[in-house]
Protein backbone atom coordinates (compact mmCIF):
# COMPACT_ATOMS: atom_id res chain seq x y z
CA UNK A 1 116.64 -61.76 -51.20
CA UNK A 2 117.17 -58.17 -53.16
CA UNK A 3 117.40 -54.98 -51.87
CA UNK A 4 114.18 -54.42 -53.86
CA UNK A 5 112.06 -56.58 -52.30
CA UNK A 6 113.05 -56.26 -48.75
CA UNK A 7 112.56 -52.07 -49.12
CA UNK A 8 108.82 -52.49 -49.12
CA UNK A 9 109.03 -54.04 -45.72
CA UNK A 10 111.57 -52.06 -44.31
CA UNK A 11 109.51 -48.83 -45.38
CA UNK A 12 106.57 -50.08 -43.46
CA UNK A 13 108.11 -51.15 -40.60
CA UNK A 14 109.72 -47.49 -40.40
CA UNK A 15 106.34 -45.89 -40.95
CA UNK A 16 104.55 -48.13 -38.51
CA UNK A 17 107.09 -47.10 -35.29
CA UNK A 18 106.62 -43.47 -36.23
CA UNK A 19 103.12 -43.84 -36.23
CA UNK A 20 103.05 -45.19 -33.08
CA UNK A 21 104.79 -42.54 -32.04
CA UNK A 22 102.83 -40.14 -32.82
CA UNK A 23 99.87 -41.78 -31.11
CA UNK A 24 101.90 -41.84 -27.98
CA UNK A 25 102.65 -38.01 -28.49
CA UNK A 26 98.99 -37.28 -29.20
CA UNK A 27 97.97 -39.76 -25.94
CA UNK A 28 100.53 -37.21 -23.74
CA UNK A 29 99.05 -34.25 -25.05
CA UNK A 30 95.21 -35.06 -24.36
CA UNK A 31 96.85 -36.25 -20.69
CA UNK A 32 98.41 -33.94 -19.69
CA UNK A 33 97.60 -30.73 -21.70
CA UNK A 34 100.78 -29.69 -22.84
CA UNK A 35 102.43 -29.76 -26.30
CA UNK A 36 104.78 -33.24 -26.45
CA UNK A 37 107.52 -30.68 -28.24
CA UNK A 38 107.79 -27.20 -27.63
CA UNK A 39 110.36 -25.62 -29.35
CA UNK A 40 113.71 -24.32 -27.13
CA UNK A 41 112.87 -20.41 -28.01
CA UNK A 42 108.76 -21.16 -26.76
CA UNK A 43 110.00 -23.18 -23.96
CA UNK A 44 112.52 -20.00 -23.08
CA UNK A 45 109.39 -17.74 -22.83
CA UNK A 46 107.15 -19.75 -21.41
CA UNK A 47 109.57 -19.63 -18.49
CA UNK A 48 109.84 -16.16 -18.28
CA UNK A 49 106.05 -16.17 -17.96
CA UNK A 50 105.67 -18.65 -15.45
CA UNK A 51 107.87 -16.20 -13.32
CA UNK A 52 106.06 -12.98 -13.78
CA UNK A 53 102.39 -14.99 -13.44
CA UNK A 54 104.44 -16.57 -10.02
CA UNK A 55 105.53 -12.69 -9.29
CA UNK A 56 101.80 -11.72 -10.26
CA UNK A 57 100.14 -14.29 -7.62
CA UNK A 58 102.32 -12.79 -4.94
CA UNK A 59 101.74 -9.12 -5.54
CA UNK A 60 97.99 -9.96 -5.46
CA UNK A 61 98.46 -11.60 -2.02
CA UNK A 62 100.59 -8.75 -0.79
CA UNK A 63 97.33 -6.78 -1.78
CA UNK A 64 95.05 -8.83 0.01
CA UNK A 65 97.16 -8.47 3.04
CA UNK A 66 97.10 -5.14 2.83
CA UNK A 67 93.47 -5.27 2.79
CA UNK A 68 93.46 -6.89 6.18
CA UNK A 69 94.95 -4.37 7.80
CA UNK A 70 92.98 -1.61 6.52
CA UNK A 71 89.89 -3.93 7.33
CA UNK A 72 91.42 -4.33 11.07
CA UNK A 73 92.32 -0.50 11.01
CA UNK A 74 88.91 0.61 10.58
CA UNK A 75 86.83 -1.64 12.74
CA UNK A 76 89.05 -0.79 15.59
CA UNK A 77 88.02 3.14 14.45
CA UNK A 78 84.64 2.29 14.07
CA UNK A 79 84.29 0.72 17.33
CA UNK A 80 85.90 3.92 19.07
CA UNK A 81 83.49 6.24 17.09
CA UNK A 82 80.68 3.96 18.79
CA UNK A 83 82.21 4.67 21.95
CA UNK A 84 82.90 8.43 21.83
CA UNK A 85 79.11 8.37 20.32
CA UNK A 86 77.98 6.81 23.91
CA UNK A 87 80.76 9.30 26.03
CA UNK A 88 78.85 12.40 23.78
CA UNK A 89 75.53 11.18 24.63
CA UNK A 90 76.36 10.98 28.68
CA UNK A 91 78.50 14.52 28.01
CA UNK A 92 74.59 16.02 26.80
CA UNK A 93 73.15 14.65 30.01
CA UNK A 94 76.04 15.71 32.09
CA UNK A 95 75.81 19.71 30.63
CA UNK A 96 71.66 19.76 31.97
CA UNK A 97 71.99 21.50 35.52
CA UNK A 98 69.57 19.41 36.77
CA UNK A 99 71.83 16.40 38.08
CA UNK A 100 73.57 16.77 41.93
CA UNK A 101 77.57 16.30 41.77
CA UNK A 102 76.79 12.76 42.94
CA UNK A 103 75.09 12.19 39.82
CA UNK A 104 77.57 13.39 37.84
CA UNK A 105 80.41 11.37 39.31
CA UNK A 106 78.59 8.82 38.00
CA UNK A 107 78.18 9.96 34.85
CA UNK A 108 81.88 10.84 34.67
CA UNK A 109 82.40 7.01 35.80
CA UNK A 110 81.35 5.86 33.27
CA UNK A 111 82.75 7.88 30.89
CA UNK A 112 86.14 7.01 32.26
CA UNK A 113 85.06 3.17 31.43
CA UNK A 114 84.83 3.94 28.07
CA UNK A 115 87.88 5.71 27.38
CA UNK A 116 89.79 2.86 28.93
CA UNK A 117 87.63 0.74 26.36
CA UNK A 118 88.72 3.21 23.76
CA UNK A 119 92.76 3.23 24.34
CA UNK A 120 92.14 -0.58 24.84
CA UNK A 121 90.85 -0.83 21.36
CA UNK A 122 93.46 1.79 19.62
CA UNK A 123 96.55 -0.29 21.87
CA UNK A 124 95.04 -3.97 20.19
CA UNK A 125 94.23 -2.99 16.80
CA UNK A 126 97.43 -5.01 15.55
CA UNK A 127 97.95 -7.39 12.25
CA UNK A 128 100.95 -9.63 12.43
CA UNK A 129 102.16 -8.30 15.68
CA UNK A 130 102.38 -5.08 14.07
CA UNK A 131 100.44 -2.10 15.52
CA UNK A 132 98.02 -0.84 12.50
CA UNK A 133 96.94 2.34 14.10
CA UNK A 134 99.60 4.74 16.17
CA UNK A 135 97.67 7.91 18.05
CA UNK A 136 99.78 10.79 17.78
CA UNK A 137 99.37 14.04 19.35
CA UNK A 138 101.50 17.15 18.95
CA UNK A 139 105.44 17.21 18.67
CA UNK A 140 105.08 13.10 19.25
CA UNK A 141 106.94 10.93 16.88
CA UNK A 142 104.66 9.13 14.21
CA UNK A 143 105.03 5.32 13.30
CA UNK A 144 106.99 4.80 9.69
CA UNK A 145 104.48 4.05 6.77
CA UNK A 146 103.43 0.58 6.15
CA UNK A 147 104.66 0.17 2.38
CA UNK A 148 102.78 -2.66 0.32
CA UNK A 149 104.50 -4.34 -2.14
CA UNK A 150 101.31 -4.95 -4.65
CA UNK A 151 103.47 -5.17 -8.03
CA UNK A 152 106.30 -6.84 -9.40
CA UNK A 153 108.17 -3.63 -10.45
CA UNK A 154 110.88 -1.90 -8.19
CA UNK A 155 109.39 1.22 -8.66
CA UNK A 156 107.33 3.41 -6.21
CA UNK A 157 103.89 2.44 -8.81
CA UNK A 158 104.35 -0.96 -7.43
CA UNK A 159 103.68 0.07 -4.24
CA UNK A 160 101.15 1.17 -2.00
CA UNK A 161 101.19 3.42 1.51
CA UNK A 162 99.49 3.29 4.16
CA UNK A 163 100.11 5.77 7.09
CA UNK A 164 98.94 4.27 10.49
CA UNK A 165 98.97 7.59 12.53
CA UNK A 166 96.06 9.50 13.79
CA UNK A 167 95.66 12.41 15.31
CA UNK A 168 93.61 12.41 18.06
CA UNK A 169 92.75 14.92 20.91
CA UNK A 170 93.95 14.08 24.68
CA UNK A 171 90.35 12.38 25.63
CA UNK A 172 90.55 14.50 29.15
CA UNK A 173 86.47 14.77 29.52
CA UNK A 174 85.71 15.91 32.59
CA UNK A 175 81.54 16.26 32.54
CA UNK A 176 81.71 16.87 36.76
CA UNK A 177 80.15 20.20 35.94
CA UNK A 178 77.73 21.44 33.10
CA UNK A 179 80.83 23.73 31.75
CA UNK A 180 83.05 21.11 31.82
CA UNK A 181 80.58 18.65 30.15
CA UNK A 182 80.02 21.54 27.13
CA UNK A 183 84.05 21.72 26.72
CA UNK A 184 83.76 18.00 26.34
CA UNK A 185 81.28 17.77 23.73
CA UNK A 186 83.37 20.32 21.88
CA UNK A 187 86.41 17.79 22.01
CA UNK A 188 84.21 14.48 21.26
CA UNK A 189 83.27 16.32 18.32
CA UNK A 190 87.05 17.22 17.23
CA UNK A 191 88.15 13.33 17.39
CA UNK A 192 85.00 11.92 16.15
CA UNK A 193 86.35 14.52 13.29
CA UNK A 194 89.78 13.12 13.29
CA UNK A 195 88.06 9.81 13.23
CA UNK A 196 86.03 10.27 10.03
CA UNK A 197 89.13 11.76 8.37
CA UNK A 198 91.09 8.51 8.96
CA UNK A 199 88.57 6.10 7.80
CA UNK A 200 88.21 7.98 4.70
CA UNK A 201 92.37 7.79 3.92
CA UNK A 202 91.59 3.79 4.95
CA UNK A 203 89.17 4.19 2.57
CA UNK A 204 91.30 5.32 -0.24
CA UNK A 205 93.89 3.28 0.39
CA UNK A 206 91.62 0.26 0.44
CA UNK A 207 90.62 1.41 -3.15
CA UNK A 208 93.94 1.70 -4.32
CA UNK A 209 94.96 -2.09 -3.12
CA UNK A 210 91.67 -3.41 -4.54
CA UNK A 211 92.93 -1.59 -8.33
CA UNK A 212 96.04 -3.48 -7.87
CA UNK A 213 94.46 -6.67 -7.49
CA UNK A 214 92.45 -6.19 -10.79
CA UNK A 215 96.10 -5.15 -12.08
CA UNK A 216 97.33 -8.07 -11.49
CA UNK A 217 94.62 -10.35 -12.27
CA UNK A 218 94.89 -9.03 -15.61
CA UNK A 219 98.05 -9.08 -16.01
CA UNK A 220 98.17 -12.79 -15.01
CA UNK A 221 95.00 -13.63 -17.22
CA UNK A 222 97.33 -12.21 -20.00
CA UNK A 223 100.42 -13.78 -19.34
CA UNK A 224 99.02 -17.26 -18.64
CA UNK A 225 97.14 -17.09 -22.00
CA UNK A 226 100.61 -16.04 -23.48
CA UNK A 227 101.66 -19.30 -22.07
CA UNK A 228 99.07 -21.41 -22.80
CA UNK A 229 99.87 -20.45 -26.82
CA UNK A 230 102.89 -21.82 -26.14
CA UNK A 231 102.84 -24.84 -24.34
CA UNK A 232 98.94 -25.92 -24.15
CA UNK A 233 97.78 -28.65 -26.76
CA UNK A 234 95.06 -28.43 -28.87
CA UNK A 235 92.76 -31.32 -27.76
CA UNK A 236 91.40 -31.46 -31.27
CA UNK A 237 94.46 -31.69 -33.00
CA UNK A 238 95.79 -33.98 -30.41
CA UNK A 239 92.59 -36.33 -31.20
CA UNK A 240 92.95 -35.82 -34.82
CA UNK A 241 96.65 -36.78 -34.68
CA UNK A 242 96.23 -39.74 -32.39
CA UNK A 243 93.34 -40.97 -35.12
CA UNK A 244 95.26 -40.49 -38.30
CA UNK A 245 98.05 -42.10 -36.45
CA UNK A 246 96.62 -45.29 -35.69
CA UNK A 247 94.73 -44.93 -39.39
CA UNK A 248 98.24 -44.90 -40.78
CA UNK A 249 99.26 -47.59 -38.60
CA UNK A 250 96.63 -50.09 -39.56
CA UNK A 251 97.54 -49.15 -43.32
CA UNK A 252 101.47 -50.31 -43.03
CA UNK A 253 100.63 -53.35 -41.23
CA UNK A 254 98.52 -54.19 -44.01
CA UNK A 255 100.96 -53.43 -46.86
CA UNK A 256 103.70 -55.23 -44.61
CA UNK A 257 101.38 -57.87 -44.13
CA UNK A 258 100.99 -58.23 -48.12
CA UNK A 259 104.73 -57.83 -48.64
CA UNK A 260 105.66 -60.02 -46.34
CA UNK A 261 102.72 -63.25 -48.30
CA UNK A 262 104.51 -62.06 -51.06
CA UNK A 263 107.83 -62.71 -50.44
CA UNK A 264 107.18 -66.06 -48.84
CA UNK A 265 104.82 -66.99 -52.03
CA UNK A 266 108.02 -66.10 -54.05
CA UNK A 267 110.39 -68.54 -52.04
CA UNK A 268 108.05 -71.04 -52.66
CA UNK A 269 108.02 -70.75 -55.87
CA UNK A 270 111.85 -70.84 -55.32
């Protein structure tokens, strides 16, 4: 048999097997999502994004974590304002001359109970086995700065502090005489001060670990798409391919189909 008349067959036969392999490329695609072949340079970035949307994800959790504390910071200050709110109510009764020293012990009783409550709080307001608020008074040494790691720089904007120490006034009340229970209120009202003042830097720190979340989410949002040009299929295309493939397909089986009657008719004739 010639050269000639086997090329027709051997053609086909070629086009058929690349056919099907393009259906098989177009059936991975619409599988699993990704591009069969991506080239070495795509593939090279695509790596490099994967890292900084990996870096990203962290960053945001460092944030979140951050948030904890702040969240675990300020309950604990809210529950002492409650507190000094019910020892500054029972300092008012104590300063009206109208209650025997008897009476007054037992005011000052239970003012003691709630200070206890108060240091209790302060002493358990911990995250990680790490204290989250440190009450300083002065010439005390302050706890180090909590430093949170919310970007995926090494620079200080990748960061955010948050300083655990508050100042607070030695919570001495002593409401045993109507004097005494007037310097008290005076104090109350100092640390429910210092108080407000702290929950307002928890405050702005909270803000500034909630911006770095929305950093990051956009930064991921943008590096993923990034990716996803890269690396993602087109279903479409992938569908379109896989159809024209197999449309090809069922035209070369027909051709070698009618090459291959044709060459038998001829050895017949032979």
């Amino acid at each position: 048999m010639s050269l000639s008349a086997v090329m027709p067959i051997y053609i086909a036969q070629t086009g058929i097997t690349k056919a099907q392999e393009a259906q098989q490329e177009a059936i991975q695609e619409i599988a699993s999502g990704l591009l069969a072949n991506v080239n070495p340079a795509d593939e090279y970035i695509s790596q490099g994004l994967e890292t900084e949307i990996r870096a990203a994800n962290q960053a945001m959790e460092n944030a979140q974590t951050g948030i904890n504390v702040t969240a675990v910071a300020d309950a604990a200050l809210n529950n002492v304002s409650q507190s000094l709110g019910r020892i500054r109510e029972l300092a008012v009764q104590a300063a009206n001359g109208i209650y025997s020293d008897s009476q007054r012990n037992a005011i000052q009783m239970e003012i003691n109970h709630n200070v206890e409550q108060i240091r209790q709080t302060l002493g358990n307001a911990t995250f990680n086995g790490k204290d989250v608020l440190n009450v300083v008074s002065t010439g005390e040494n302050p706890a180090p700065e909590i430093r949170f790691q919310v970007g995926t720089g090494s620079g200080s904007e990748s960061t955010v502090s948050y300083d655990p120490n508050v100042s607070l006034d030695e919570m001495n009340f002593d409401v045993t005489t109507p004097d005494g229970a007037r310097t008290a209120l005076e104090s109350i009202d100092n640390i429910l001060g210092d108080i407000n003042t702290k929950r307002g830097e928890l405050g702005a720190t909270n803000a500034k670990l909630e911006s770095s979340i929305e950093q990051q989410m956009t930064n991921m949002m943008n590096s993923t798409a990034s990716k996803s040009s890269m690396t993602d299929a087109d279903y479409l295309s992938a569908f379109l391919k896989f159809k024209q493939a197999g449309i090809t397909q069922e035209s070369l089986i027909q051709v070698l189909k009618s090459s291959m009657q044709s060459q038998k008719l001829l050895l017949n004739l032979i």
